[in-house]
C-alpha atoms as a PDB file:
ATOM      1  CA  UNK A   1      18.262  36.196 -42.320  1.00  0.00           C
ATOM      2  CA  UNK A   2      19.728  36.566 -45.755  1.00  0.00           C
ATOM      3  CA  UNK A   3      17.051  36.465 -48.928  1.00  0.00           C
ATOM      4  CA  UNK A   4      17.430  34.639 -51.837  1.00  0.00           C
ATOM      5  CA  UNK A   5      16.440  36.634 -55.041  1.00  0.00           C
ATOM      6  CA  UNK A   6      13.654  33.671 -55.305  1.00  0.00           C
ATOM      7  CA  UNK A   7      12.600  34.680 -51.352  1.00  0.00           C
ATOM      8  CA  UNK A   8      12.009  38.151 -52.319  1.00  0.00           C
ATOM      9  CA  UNK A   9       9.753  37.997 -55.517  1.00  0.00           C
ATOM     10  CA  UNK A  10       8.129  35.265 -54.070  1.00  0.00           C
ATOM     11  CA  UNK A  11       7.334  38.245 -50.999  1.00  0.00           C
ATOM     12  CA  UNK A  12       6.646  40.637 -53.608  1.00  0.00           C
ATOM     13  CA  UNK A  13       4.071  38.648 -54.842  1.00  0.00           C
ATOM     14  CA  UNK A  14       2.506  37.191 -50.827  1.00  0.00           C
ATOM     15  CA  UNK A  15       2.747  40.918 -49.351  1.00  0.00           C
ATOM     16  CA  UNK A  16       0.978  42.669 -52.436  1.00  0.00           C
ATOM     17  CA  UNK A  17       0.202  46.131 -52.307  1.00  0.00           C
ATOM     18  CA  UNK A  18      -1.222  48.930 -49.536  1.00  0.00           C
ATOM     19  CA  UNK A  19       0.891  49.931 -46.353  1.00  0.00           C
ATOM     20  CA  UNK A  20       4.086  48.395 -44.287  1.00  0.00           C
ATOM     21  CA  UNK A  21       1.402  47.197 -41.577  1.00  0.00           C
ATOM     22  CA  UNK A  22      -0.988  45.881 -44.409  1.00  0.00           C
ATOM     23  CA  UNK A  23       1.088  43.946 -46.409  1.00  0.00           C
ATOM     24  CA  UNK A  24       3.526  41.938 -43.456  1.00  0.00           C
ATOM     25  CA  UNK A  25      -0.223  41.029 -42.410  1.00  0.00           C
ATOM     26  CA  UNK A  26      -1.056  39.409 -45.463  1.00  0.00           C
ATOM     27  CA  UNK A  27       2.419  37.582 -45.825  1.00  0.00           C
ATOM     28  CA  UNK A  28       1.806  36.599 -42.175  1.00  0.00           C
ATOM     29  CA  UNK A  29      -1.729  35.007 -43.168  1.00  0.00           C
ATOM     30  CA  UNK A  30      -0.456  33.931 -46.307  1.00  0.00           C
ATOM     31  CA  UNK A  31       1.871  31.954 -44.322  1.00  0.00           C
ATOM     32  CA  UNK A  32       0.111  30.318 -41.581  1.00  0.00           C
ATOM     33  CA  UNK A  33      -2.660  29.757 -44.039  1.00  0.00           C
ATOM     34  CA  UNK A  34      -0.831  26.853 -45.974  1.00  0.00           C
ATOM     35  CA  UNK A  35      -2.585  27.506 -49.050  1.00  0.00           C
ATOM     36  CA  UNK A  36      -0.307  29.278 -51.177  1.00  0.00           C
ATOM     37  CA  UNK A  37       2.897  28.754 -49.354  1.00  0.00           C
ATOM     38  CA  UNK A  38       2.683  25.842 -47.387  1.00  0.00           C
ATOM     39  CA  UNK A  39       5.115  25.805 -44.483  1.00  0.00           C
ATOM     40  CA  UNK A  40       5.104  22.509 -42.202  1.00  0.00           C
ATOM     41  CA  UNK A  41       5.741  22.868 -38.690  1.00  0.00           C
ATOM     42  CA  UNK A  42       8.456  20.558 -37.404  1.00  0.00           C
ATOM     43  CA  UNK A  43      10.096  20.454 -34.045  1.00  0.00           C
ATOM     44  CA  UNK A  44      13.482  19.550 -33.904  1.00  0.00           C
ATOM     45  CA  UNK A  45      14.449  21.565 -37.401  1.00  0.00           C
ATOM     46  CA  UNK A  46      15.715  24.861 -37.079  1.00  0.00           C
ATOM     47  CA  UNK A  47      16.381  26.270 -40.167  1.00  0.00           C
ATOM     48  CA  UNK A  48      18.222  30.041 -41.631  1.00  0.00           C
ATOM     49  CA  UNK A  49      15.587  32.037 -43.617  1.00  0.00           C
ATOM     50  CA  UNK A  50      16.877  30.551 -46.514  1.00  0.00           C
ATOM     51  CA  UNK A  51      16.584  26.797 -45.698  1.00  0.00           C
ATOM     52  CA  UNK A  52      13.317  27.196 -44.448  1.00  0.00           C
ATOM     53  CA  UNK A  53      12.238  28.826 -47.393  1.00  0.00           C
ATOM     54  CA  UNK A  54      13.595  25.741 -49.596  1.00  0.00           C
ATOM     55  CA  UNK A  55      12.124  23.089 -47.554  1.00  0.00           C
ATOM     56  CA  UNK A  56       8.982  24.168 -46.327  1.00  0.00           C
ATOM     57  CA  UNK A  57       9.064  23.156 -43.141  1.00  0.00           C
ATOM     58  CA  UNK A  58      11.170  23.770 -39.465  1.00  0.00           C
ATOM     59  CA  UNK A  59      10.627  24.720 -36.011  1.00  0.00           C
ATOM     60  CA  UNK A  60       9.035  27.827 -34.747  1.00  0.00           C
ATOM     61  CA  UNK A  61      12.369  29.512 -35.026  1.00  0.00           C
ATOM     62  CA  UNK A  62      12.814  28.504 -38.459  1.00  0.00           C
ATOM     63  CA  UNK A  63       9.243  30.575 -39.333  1.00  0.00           C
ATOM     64  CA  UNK A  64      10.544  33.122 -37.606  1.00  0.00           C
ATOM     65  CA  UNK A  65      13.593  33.320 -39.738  1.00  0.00           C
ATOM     66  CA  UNK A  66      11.300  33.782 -42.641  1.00  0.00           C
ATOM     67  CA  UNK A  67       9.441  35.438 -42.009  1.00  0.00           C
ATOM     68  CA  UNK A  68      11.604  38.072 -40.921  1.00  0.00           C
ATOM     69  CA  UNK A  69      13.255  37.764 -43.846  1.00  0.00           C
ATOM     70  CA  UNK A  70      10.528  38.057 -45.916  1.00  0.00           C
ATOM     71  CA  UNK A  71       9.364  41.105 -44.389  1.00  0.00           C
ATOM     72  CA  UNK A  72      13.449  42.565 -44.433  1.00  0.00           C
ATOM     73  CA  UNK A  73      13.162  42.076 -48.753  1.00  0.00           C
ATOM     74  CA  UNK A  74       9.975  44.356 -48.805  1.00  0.00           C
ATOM     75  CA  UNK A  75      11.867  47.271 -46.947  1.00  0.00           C
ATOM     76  CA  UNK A  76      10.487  46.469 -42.970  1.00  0.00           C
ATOM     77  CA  UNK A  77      13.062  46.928 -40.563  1.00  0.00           C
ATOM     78  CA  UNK A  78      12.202  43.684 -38.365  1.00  0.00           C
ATOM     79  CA  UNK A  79      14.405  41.979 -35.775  1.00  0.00           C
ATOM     80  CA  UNK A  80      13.399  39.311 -33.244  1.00  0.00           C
ATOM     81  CA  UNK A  81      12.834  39.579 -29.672  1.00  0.00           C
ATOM     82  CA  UNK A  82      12.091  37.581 -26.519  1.00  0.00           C
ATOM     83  CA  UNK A  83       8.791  38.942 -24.922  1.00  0.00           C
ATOM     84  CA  UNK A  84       9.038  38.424 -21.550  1.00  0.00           C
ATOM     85  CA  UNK A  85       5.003  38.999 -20.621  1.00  0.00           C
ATOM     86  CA  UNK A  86       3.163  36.125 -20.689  1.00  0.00           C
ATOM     87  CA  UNK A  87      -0.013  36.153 -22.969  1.00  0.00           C
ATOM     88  CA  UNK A  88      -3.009  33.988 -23.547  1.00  0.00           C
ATOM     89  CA  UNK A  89      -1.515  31.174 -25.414  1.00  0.00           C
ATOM     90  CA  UNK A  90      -2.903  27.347 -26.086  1.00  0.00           C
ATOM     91  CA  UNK A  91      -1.295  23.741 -26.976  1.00  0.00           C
ATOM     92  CA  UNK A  92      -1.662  21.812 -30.206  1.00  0.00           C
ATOM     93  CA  UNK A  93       0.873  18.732 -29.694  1.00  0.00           C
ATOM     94  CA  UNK A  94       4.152  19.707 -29.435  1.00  0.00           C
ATOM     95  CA  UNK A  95       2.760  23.935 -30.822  1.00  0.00           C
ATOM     96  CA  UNK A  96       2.453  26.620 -28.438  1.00  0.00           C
ATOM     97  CA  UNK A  97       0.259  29.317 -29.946  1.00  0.00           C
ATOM     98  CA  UNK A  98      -0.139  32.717 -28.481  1.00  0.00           C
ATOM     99  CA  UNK A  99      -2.755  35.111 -29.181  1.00  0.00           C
END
């Protein structure tokens, strides 16, 4: 989960201003969006914060990496964790996306 100088201006600048919950929302969205930072989902490439960062693209571990990451530079104290509830969740080829 380590952050590149680059990976943490480039959070900065995603997150903006307003609270903790406020701005890992906006990097979230800012994410998944595509627009600004695009970010390619890819199956079988699972990636460290930093490689993901560099190539745009990995797994759903590899965003998770990231984004934690991401969040870590702007002062969040965020881990993963396996949720063990299962939520309402859909398919999109080989994505699984839970809501």
């Amino acid at each position: 989960m380590a952050v590149t100088p680059e990976m943490a201006v480039v959070a900065r600048d995603l997150a903006g201003a307003g609270t903790e919950i406020e701005r890992l929302d906006r990097l979230r969205r800012t994410l998944l969006d595509g627009k600004t930072f695009s970010f390619e989902y890819e199956k079988d490439s699972t990636f460290t914060s930093a490689e993901a960062f560099e190539a745009h693209h990995g797994n759903c571990v590899s965003f998770t990496n990231l984004f934690i990451a991401l969040g870590r530079s702007l002062g969040s104290r965020l881990q993963a964790a396996l949720i063990l509830s299962r939520g309402l969740s859909e398919r999109e080829g080989d994505l699984v996306i839970t809501r």
